[in-house]
PDB file of N, CA and C in Angstrom:
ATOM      1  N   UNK A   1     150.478 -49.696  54.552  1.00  0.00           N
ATOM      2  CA  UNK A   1     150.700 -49.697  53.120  1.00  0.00           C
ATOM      3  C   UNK A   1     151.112 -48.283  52.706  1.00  0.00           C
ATOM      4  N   UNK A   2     152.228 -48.129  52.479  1.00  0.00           N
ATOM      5  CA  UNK A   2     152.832 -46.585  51.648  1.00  0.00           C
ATOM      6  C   UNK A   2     152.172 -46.335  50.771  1.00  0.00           C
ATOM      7  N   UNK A   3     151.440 -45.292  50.417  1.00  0.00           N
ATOM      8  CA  UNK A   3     151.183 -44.929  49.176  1.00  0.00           C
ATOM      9  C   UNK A   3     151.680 -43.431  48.962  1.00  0.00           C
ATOM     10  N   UNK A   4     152.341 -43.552  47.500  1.00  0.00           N
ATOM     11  CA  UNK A   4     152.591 -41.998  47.074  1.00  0.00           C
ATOM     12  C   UNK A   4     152.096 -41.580  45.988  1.00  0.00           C
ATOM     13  N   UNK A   5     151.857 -40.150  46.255  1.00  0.00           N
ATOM     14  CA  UNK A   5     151.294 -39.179  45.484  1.00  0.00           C
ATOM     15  C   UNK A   5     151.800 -38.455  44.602  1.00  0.00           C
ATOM     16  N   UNK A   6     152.590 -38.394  43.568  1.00  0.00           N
ATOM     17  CA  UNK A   6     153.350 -37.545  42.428  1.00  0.00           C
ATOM     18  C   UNK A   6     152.984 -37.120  41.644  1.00  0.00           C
ATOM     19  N   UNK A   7     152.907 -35.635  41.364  1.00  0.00           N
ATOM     20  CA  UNK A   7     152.841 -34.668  40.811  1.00  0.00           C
ATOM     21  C   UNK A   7     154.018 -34.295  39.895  1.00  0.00           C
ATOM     22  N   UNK A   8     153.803 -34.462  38.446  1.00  0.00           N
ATOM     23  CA  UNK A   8     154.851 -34.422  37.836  1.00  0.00           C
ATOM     24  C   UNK A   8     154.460 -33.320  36.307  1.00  0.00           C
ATOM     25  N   UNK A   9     155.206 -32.717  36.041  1.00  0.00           N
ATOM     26  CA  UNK A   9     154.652 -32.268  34.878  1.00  0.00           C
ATOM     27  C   UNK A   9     154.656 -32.820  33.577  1.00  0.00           C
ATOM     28  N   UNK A  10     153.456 -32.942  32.886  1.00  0.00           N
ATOM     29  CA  UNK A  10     153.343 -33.572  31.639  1.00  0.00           C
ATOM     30  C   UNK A  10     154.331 -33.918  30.768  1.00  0.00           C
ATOM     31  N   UNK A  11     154.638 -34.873  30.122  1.00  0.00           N
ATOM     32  CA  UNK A  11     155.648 -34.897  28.904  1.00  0.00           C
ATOM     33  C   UNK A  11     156.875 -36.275  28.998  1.00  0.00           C
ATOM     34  N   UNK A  12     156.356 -37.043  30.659  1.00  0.00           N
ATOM     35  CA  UNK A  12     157.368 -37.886  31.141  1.00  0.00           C
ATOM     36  C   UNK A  12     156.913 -39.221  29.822  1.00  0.00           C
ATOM     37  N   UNK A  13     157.909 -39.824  29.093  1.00  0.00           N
ATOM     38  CA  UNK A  13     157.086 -41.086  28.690  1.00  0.00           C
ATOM     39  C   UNK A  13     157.069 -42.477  29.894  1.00  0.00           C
ATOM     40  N   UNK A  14     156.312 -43.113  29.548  1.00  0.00           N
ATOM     41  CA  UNK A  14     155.672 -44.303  29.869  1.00  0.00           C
ATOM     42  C   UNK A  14     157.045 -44.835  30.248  1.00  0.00           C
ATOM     43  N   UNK A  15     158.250 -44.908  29.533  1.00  0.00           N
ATOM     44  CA  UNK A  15     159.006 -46.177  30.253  1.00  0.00           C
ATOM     45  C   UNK A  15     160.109 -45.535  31.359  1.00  0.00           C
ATOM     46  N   UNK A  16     160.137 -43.837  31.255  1.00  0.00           N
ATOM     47  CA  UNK A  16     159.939 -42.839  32.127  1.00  0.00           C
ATOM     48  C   UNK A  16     159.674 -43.219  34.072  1.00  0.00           C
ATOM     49  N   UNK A  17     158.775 -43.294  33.218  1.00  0.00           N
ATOM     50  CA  UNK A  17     157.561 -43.687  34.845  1.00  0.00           C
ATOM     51  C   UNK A  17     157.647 -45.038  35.106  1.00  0.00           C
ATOM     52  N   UNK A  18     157.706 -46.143  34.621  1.00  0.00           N
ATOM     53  CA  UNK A  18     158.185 -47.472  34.543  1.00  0.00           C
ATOM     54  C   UNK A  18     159.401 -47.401  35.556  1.00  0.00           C
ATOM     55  N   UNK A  19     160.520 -47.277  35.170  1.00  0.00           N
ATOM     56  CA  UNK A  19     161.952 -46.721  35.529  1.00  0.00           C
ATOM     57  C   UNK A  19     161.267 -46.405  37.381  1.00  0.00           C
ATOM     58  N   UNK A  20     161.242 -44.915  37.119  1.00  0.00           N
ATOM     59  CA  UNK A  20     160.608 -44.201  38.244  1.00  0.00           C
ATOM     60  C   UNK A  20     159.774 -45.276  39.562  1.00  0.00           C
ATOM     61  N   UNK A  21     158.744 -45.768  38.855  1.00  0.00           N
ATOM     62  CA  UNK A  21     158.037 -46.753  39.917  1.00  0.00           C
ATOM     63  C   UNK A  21     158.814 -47.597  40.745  1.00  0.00           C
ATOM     64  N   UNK A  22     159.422 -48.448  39.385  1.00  0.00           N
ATOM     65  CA  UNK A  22     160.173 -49.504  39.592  1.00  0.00           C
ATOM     66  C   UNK A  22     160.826 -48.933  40.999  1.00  0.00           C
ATOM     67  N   UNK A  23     161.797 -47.945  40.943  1.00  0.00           N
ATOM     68  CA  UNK A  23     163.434 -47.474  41.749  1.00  0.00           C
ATOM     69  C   UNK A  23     162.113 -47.197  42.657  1.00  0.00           C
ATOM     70  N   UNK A  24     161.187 -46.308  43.077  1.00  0.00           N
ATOM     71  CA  UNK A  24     160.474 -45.980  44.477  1.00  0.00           C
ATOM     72  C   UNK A  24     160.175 -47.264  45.273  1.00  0.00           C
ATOM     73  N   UNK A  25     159.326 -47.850  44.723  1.00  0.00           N
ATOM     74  CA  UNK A  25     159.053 -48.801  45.287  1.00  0.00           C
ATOM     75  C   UNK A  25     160.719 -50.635  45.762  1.00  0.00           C
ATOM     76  N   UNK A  26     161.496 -50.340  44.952  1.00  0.00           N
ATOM     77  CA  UNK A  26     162.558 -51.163  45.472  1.00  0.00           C
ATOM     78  C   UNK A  26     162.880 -50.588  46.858  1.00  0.00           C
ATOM     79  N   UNK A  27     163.577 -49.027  46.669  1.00  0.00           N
ATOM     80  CA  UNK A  27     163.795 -48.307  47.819  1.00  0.00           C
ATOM     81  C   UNK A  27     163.009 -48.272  48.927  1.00  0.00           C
ATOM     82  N   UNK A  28     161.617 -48.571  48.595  1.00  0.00           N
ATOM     83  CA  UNK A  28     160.360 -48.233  49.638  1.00  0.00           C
ATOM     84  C   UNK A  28     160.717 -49.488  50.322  1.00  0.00           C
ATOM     85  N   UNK A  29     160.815 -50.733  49.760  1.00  0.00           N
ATOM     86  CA  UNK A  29     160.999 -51.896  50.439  1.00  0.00           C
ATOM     87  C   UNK A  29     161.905 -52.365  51.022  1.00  0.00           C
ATOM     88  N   UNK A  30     163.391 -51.664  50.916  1.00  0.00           N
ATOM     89  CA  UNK A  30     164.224 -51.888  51.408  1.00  0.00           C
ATOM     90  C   UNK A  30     164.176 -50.978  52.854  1.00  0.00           C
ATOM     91  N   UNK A  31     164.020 -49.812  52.463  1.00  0.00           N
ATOM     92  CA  UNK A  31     163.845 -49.122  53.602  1.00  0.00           C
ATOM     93  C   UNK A  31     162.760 -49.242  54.884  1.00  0.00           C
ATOM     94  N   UNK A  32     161.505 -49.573  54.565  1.00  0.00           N
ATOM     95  CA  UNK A  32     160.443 -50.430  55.261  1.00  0.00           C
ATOM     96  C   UNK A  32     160.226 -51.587  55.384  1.00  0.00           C
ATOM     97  N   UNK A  33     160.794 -52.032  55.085  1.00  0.00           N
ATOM     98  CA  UNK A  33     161.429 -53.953  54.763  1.00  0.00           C
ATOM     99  C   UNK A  33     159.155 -54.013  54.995  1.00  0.00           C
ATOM    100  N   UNK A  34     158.835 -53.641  53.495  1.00  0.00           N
ATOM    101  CA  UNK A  34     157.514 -54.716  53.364  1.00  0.00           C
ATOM    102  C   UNK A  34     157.920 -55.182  51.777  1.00  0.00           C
ATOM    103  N   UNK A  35     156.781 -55.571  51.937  1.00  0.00           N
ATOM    104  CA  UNK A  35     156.515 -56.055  50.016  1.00  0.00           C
ATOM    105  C   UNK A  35     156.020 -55.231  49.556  1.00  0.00           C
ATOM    106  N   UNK A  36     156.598 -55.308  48.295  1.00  0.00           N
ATOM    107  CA  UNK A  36     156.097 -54.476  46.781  1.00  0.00           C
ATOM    108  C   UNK A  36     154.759 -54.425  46.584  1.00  0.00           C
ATOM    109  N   UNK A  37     153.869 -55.773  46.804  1.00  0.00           N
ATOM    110  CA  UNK A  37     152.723 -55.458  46.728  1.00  0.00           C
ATOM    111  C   UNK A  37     151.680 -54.628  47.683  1.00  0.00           C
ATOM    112  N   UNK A  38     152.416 -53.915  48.665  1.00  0.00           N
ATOM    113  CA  UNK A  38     151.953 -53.073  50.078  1.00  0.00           C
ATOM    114  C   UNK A  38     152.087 -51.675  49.177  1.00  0.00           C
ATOM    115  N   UNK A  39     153.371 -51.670  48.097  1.00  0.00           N
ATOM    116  CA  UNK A  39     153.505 -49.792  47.802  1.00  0.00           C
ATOM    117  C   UNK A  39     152.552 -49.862  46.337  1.00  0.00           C
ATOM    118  N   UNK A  40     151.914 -48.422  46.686  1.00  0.00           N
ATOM    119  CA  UNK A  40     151.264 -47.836  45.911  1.00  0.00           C
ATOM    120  C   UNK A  40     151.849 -46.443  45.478  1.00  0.00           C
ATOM    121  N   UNK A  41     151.855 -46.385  44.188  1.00  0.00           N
ATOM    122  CA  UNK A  41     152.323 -44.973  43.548  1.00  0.00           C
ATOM    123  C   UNK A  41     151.171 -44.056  42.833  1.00  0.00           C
ATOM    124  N   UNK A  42     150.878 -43.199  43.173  1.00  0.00           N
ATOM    125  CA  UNK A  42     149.863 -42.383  41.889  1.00  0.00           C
ATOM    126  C   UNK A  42     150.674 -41.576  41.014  1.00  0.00           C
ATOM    127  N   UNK A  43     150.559 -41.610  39.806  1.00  0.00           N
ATOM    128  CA  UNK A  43     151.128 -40.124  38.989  1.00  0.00           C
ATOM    129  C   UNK A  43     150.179 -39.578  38.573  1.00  0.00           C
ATOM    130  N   UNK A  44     150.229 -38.307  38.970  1.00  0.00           N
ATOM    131  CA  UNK A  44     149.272 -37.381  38.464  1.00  0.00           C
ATOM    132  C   UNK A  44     149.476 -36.300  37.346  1.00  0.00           C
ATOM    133  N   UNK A  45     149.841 -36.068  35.815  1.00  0.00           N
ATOM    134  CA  UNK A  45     150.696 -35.650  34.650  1.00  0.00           C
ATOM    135  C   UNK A  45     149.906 -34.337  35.124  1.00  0.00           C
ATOM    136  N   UNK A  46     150.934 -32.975  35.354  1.00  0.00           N
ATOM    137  CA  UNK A  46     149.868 -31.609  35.125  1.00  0.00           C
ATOM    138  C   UNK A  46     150.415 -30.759  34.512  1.00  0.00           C
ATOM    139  N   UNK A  47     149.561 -30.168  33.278  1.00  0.00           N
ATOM    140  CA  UNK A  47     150.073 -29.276  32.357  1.00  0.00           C
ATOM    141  C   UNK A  47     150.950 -27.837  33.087  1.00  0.00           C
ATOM    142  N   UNK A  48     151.745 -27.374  32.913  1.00  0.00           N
ATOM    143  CA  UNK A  48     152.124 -26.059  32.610  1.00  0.00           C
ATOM    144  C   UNK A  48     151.433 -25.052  33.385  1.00  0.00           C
ATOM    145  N   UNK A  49     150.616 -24.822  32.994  1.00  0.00           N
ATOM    146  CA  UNK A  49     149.827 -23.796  33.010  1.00  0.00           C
ATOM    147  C   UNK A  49     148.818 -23.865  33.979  1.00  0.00           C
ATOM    148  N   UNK A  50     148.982 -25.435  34.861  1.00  0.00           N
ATOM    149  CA  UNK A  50     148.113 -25.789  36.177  1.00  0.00           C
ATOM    150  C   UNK A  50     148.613 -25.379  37.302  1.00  0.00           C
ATOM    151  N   UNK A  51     150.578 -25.034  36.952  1.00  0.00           N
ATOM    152  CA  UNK A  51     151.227 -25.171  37.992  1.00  0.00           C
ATOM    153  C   UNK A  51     151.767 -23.582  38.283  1.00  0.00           C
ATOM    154  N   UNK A  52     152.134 -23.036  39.288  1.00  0.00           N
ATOM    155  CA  UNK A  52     152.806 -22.250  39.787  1.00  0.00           C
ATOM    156  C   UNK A  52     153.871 -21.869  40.764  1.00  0.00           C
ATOM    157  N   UNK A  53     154.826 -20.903  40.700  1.00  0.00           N
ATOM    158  CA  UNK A  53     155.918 -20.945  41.691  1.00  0.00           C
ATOM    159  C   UNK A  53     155.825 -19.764  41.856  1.00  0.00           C
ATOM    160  N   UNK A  54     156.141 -18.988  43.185  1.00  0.00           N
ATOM    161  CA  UNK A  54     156.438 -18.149  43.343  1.00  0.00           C
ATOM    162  C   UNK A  54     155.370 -16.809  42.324  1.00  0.00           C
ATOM    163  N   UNK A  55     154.155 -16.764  42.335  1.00  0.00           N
ATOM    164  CA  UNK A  55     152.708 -16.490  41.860  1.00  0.00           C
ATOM    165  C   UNK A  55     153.435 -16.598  40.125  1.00  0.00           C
ATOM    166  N   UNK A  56     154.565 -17.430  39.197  1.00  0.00           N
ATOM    167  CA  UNK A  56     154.213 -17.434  38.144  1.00  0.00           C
ATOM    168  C   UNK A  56     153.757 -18.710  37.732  1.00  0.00           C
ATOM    169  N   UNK A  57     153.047 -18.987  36.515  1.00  0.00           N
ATOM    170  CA  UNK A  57     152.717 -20.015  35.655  1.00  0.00           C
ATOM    171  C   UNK A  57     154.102 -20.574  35.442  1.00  0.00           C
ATOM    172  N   UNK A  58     153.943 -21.894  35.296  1.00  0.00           N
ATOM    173  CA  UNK A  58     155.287 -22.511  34.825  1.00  0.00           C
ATOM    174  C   UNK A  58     155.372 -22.533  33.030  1.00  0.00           C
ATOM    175  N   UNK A  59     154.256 -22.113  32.644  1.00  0.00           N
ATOM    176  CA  UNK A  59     153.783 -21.719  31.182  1.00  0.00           C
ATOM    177  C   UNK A  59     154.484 -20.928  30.775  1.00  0.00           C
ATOM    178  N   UNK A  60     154.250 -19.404  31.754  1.00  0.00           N
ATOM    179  CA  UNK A  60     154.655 -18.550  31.552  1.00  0.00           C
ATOM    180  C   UNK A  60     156.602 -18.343  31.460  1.00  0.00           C
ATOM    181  N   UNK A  61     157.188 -17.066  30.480  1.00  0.00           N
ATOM    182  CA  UNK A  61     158.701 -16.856  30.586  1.00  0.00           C
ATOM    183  C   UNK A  61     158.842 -16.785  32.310  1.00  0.00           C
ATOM    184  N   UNK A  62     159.516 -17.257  32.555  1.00  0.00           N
ATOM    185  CA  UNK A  62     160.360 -17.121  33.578  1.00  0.00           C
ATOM    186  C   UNK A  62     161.355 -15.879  33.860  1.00  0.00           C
ATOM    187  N   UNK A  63     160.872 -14.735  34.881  1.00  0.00           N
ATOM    188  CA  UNK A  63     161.847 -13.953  35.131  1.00  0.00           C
ATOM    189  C   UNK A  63     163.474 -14.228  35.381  1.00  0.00           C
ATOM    190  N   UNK A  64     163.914 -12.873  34.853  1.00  0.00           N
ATOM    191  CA  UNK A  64     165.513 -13.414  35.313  1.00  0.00           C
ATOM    192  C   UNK A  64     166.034 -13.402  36.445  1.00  0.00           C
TER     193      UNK A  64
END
C-alpha cells in the first residue's frame, strides 16, 4: 500500500488538495497498476516560519 507524506505550506485551499489527491493517486495507479483504495496521501499544512532553506525562515525576506 503506497502511502505519501506531503509537506506543503499553508494557504493551499481544499479543492486545491482535492485536485492534488485526485492526479497522485490516478498516477499512483497507473504506474503500480493497484487500486485507489491501496493509496494513501497525508497533507501536512506548515506555517512559514516552521520551515527553512538554506538556515533561512521561509517567513523571513529572502536574500538576493
Amino acid at each position: 500500500m503506497p502511502t505519501f507524506h506531503v509537506e506543503l505550506f499553508e494557504g493551499r485551499t481544499v479543492e486545491q488538495k482535492r485536485a492534488f489527491v485526485e492526479a497522485i493517486t490516478r498516477v499512483t495507479c497507473e504506474t503500480l497498476q493497484c487500486g485507489p483504495e491501496s493509496v494513501d496521501i497525508i497533507i501536512t499544512d506548515v506555517k512559514r516560519e516552521n520551515w527553512a532553506t538554506a538556515g533561512v525562515l521561509w517567513s523571513d525576506p529572502r536574500p538576493a
